[in-house]
C-alpha atoms as a PDB file:
ATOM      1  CA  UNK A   1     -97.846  66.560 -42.855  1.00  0.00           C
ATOM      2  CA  UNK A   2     -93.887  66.704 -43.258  1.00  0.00           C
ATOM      3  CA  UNK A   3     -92.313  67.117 -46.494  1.00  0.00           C
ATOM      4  CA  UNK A   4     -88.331  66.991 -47.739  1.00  0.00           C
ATOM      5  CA  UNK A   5     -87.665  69.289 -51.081  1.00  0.00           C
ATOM      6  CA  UNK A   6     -84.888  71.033 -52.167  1.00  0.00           C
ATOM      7  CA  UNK A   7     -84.155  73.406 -55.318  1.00  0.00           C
ATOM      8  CA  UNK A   8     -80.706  73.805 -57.450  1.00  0.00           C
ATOM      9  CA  UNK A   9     -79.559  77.263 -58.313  1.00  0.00           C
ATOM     10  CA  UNK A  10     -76.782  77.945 -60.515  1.00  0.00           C
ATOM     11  CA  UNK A  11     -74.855  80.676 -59.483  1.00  0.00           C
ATOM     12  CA  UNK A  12     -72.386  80.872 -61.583  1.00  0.00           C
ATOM     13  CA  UNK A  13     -74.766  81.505 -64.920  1.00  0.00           C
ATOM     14  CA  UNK A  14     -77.769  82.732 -62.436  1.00  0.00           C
ATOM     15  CA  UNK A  15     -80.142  80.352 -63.231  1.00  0.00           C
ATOM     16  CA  UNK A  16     -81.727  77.675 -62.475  1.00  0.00           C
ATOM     17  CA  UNK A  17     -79.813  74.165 -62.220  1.00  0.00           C
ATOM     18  CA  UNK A  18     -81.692  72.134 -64.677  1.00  0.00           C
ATOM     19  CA  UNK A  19     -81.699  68.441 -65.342  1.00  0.00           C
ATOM     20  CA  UNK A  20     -79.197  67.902 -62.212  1.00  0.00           C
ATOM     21  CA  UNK A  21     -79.308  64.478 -61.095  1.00  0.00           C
ATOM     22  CA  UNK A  22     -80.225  63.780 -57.298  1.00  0.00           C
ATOM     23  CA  UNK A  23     -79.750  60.190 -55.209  1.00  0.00           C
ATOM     24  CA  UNK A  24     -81.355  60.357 -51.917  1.00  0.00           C
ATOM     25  CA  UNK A  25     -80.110  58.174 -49.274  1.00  0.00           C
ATOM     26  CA  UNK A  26     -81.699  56.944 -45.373  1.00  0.00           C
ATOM     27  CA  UNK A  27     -78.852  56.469 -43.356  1.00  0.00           C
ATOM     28  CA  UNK A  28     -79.226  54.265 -40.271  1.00  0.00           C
ATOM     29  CA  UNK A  29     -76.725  52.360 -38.465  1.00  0.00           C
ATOM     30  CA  UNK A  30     -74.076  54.113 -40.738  1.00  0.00           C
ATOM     31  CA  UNK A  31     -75.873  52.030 -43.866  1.00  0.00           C
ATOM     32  CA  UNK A  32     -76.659  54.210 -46.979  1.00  0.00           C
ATOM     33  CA  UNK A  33     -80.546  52.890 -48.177  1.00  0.00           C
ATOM     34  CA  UNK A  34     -80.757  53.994 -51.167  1.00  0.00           C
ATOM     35  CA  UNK A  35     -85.039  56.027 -51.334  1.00  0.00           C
ATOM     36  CA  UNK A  36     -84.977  57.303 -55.020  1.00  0.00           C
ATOM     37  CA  UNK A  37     -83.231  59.191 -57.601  1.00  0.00           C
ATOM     38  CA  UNK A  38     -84.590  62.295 -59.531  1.00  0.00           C
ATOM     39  CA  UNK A  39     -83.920  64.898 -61.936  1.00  0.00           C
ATOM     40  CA  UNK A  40     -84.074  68.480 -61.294  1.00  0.00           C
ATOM     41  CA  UNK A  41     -86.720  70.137 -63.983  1.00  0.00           C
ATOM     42  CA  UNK A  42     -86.512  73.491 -65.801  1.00  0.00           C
ATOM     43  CA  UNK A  43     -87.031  75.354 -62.601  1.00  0.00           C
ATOM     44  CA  UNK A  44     -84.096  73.339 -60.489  1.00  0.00           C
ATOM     45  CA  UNK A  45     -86.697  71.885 -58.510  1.00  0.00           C
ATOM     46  CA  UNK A  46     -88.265  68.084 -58.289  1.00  0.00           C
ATOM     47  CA  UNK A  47     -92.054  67.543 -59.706  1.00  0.00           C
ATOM     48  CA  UNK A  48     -93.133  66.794 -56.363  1.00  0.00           C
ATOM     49  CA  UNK A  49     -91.377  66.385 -52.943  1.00  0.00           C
ATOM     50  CA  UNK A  50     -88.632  64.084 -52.290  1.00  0.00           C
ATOM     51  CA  UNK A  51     -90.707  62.553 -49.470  1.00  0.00           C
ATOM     52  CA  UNK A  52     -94.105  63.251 -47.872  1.00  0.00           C
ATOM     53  CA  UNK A  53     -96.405  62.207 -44.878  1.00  0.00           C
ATOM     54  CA  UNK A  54     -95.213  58.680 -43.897  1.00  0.00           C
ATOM     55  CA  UNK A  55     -92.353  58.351 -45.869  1.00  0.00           C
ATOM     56  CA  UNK A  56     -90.935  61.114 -44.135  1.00  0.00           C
ATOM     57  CA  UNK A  57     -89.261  59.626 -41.138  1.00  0.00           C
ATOM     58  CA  UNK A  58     -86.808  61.293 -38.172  1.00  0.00           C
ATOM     59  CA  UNK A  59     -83.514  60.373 -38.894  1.00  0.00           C
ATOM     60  CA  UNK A  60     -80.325  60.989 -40.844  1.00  0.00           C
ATOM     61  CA  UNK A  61     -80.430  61.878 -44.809  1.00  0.00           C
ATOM     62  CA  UNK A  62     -77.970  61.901 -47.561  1.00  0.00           C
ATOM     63  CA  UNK A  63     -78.341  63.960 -50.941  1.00  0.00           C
ATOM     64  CA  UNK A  64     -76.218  63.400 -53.289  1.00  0.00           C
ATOM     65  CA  UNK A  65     -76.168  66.235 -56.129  1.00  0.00           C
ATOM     66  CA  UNK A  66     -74.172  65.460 -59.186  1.00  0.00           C
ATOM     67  CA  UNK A  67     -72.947  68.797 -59.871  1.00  0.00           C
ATOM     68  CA  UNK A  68     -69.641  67.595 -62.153  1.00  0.00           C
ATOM     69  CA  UNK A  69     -72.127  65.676 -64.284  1.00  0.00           C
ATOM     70  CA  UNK A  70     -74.447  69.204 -65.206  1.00  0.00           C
ATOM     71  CA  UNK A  71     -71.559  71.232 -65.345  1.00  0.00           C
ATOM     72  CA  UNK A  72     -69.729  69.074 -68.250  1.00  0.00           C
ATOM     73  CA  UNK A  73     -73.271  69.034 -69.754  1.00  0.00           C
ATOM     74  CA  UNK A  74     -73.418  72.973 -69.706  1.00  0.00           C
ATOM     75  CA  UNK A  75     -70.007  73.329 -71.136  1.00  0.00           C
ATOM     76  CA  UNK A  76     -67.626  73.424 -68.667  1.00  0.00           C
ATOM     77  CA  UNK A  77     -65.144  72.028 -68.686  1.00  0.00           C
ATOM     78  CA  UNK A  78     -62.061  71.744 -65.522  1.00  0.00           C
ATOM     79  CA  UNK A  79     -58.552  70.998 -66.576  1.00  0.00           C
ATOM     80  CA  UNK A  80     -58.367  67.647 -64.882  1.00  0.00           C
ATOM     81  CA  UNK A  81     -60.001  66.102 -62.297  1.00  0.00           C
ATOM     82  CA  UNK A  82     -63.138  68.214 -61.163  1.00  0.00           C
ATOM     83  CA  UNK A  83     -62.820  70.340 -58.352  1.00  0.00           C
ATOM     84  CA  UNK A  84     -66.506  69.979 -57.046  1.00  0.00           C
ATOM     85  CA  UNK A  85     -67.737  66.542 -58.626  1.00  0.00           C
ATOM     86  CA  UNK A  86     -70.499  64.521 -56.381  1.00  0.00           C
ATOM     87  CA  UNK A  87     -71.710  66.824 -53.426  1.00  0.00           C
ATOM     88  CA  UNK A  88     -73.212  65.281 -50.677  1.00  0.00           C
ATOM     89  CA  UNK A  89     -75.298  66.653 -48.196  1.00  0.00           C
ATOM     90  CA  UNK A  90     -75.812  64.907 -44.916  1.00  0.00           C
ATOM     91  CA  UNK A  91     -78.764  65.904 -42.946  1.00  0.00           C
ATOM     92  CA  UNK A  92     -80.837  65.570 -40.112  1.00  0.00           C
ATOM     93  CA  UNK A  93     -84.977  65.280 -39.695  1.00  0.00           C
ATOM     94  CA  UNK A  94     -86.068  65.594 -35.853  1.00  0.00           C
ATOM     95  CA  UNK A  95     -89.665  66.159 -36.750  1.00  0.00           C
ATOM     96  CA  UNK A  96     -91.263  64.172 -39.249  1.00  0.00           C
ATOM     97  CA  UNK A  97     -94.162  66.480 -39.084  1.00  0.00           C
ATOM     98  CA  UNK A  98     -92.297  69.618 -40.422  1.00  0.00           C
ATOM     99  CA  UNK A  99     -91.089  70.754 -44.048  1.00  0.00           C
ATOM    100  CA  UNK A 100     -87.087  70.562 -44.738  1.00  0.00           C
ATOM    101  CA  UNK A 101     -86.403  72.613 -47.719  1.00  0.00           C
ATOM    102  CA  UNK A 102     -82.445  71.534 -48.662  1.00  0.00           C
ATOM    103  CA  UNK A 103     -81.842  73.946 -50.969  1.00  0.00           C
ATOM    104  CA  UNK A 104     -77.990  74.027 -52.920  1.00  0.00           C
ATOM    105  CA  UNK A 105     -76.229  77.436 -54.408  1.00  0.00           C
ATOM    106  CA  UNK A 106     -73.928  75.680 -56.561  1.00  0.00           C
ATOM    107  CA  UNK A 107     -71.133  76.876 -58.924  1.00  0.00           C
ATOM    108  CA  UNK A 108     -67.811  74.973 -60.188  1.00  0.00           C
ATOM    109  CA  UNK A 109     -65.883  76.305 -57.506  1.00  0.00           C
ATOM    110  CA  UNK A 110     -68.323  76.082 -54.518  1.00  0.00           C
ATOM    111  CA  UNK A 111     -71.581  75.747 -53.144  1.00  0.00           C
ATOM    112  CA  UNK A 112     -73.544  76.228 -49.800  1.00  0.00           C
ATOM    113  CA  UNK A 113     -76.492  75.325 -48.576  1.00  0.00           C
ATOM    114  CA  UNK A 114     -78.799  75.759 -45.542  1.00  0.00           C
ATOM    115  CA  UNK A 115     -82.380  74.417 -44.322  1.00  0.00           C
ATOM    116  CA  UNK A 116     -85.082  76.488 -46.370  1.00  0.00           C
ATOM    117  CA  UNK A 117     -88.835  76.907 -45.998  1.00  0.00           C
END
């Protein structure tokens, strides 16, 4: 049975990114469906997975992290706009059956990411 998670880390403090805001998106036919929204807990993960079993589907996948949003909350402030504000992740599942792990490194200045187990 296929899952999708995925797990915030702040690297700028070293810790985890708590209470980061998450949209995840189906894209098909270059339209954005929007599946949920959640809120990373006290470990930077989600309570459960994003999606399981059969709502897990091949196909292309947006995550939208709203970084900007829990770095103003921790108390940091950029002179102007934001240099990393929304980041979005585009994605691809090929087989449903299998566990993508979408984990983000984040920090003010940058981020990176990379499929996970």
């Amino acid at each position: 049975m296929g899952k999708l998670t995925t797990h915030i880390l702040d690297t700028a403090a070293g810790k985890p990114g708590q209470g980061i805001r998450i949209d995840l998106f189906a894209i098909s036919a270059g339209d954005h469906v929007h599946l949920k929204t959640v809120v990373t807990n006290d470990d930077g993960r989600c309570d459960a997975p994003l999606l399981e079993g059969v709502e897990l589907k091949a196909g292309q996948y947006e995550l939208v992290f709203y970084a900007g949003e829990y770095f103003e909350k921790s108390g940091v402030v950029a002179a102007g706009p934001r240099f990393l504000d929304d980041i979005v992740l585009r994605f691809g599942v090929s087989n449903a059956d299998e566990h993508y792990h979408v984990p983000l490194l984040v920090s003010p200045y940058s981020y990176s990411t990379y499929r996970g187990s």
